[in-house]
N, C-alpha and C. Protein backbone atom coordinates (compact mmCIF):
# COMPACT_ATOMS: atom_id res chain seq x y z
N UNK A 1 -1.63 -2.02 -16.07
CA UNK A 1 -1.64 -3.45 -15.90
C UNK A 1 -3.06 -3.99 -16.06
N UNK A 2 -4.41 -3.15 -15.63
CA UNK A 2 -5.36 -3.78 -15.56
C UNK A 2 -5.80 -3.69 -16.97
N UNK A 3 -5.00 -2.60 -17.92
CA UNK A 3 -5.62 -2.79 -19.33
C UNK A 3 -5.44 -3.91 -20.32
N UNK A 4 -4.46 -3.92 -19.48
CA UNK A 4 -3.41 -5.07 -20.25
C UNK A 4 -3.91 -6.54 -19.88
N UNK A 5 -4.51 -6.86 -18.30
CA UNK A 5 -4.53 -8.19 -17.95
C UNK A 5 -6.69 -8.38 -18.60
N UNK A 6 -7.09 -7.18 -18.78
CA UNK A 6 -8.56 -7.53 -18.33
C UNK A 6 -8.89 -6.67 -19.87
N UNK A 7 -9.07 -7.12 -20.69
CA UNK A 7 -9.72 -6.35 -22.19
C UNK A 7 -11.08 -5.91 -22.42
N UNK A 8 -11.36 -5.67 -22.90
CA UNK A 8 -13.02 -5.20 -23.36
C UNK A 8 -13.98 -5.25 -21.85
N UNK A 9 -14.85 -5.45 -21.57
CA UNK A 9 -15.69 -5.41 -21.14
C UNK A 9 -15.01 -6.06 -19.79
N UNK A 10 -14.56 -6.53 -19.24
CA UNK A 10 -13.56 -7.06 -17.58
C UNK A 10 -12.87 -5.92 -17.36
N UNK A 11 -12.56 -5.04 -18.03
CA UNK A 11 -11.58 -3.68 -17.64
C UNK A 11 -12.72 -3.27 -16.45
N UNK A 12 -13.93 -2.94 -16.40
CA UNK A 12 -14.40 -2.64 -15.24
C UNK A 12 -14.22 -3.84 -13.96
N UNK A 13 -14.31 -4.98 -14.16
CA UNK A 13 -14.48 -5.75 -13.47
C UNK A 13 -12.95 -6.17 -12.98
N UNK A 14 -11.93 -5.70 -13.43
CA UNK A 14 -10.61 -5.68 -12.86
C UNK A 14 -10.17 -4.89 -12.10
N UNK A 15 -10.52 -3.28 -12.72
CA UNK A 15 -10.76 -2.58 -11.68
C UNK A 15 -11.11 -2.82 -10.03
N UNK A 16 -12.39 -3.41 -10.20
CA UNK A 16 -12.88 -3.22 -9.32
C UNK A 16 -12.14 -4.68 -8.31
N UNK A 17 -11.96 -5.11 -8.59
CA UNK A 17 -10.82 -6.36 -8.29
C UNK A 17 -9.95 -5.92 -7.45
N UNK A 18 -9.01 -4.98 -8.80
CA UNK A 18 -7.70 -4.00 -7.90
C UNK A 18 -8.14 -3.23 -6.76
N UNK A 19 -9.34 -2.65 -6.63
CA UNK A 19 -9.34 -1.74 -5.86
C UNK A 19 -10.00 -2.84 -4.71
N UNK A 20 -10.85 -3.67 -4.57
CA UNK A 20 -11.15 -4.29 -3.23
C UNK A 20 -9.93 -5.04 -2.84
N UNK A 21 -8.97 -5.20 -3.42
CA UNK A 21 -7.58 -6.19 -3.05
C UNK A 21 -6.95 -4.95 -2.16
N UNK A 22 -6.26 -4.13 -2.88
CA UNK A 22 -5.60 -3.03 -2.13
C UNK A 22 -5.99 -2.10 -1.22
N UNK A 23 -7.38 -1.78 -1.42
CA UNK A 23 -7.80 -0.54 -0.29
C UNK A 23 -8.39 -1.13 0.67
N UNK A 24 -9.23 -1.80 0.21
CA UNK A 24 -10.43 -3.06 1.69
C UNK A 24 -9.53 -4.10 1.86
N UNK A 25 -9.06 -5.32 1.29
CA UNK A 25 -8.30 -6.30 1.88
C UNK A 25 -7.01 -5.62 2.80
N UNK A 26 -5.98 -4.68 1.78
CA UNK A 26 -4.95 -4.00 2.48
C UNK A 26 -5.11 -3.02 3.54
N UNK A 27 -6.17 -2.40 3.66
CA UNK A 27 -6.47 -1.07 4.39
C UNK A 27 -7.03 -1.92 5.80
N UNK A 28 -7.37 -3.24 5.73
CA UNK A 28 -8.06 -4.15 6.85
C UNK A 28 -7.00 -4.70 6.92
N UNK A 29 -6.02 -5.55 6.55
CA UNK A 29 -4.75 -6.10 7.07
C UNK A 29 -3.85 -5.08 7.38
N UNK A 30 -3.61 -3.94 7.04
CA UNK A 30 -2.38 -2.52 7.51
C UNK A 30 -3.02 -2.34 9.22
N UNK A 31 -5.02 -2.00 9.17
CA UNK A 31 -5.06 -1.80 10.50
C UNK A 31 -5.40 -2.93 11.66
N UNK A 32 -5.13 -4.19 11.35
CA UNK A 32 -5.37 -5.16 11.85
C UNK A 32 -3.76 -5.53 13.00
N UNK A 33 -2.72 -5.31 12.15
CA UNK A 33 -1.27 -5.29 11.96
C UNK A 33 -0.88 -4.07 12.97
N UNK A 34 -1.46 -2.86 12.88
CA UNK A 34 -0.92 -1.69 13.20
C UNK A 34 -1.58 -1.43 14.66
N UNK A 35 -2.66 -2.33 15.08
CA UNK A 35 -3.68 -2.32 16.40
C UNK A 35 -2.68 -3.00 17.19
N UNK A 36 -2.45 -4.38 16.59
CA UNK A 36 -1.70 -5.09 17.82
C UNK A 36 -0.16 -4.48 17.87
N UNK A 37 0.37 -3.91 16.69
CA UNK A 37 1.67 -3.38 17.18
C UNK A 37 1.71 -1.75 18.39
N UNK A 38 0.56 -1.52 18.32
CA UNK A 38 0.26 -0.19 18.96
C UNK A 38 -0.10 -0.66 20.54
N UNK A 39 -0.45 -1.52 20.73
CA UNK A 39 -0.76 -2.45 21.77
C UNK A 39 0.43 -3.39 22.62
N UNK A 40 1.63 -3.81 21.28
CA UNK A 40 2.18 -4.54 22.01
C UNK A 40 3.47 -3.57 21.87
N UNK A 41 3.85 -2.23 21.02
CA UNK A 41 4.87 -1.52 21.63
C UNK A 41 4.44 -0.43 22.07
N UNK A 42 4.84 0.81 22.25
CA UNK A 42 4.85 2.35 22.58
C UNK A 42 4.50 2.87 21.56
N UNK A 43 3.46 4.14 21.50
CA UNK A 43 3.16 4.46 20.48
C UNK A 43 3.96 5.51 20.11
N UNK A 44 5.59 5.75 21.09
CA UNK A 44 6.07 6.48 20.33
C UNK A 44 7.31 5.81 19.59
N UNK A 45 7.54 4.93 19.75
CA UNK A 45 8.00 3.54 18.54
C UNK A 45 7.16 3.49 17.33
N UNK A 46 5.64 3.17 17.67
CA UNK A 46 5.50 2.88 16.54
C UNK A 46 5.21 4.19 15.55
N UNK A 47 5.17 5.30 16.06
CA UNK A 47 5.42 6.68 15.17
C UNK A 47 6.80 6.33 14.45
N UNK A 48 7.91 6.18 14.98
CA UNK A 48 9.08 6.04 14.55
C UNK A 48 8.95 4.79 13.75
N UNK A 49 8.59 3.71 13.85
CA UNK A 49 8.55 2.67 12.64
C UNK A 49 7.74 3.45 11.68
N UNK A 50 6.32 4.06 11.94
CA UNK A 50 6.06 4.29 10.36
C UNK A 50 6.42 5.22 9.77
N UNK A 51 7.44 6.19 10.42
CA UNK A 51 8.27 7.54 9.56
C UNK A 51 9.37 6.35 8.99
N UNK A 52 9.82 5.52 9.33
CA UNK A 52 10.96 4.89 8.78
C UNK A 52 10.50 4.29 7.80
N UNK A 53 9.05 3.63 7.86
CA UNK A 53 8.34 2.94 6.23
C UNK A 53 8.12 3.56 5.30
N UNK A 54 8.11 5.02 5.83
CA UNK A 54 7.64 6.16 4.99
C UNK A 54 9.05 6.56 4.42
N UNK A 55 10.10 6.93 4.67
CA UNK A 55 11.34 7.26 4.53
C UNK A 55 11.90 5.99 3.15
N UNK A 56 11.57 4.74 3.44
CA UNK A 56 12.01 3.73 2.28
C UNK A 56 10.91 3.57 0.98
N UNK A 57 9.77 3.81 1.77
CA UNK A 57 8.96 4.47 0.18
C UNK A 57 9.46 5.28 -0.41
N UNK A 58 9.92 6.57 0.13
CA UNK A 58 9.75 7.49 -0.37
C UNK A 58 11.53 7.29 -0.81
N UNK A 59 12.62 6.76 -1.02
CA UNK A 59 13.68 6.23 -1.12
C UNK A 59 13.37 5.69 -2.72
N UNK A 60 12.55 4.52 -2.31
CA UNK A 60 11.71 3.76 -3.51
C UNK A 60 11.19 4.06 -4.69
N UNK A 61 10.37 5.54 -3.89
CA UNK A 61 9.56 5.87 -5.42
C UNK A 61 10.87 7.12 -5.86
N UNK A 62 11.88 7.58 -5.34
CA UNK A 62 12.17 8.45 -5.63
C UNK A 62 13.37 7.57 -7.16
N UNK A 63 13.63 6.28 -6.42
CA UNK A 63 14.80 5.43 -7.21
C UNK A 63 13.94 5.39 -8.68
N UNK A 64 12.56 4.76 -8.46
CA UNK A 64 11.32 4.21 -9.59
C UNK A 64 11.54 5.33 -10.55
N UNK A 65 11.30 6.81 -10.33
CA UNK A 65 10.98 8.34 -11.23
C UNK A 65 12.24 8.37 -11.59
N UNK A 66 13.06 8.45 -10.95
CA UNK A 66 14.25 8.84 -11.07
C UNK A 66 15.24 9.07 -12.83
N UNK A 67 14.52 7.81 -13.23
CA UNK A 67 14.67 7.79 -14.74
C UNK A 67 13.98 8.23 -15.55
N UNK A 68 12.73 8.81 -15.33
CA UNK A 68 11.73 9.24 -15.73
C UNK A 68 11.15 10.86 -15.68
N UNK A 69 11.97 11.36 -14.96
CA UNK A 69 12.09 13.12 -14.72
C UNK A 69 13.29 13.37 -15.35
């Protein structure tokens, strides 16, 4: 996608776009999100919510390949 949206010389600068959006913006909103839920339920709930987020990813990517293996 980033080859496609950002050509010649912005391919670095899209990059680097994608990656402060998803790892620093997302990786700071996932633990921002995941403090107060750890706070306001049991942390052995919230083990069980994120095996269950993990379980529909992994549901997800298995549907995504699926055509592709």
């Amino acid at each position: 996608m980033i080859h496609v949206l950002f050509t010649g010389a912005h391919q670095g600068r899209g990059q680097a776009l994608y990656s402060s959006l998803s790892f620093g913006a997302g990786g700071a909103a996932g633990s921002v999100v995941s403090g107060y839920l750890w706070t306001g339920i049991n942390p052995e709930a919230m083990f069980l919510l994120a095996a269950v987020i993990s379980l529909c990813a992994l549901a997800v990517v298995y549907r995504g390949i699926k055509g592709v293996i």
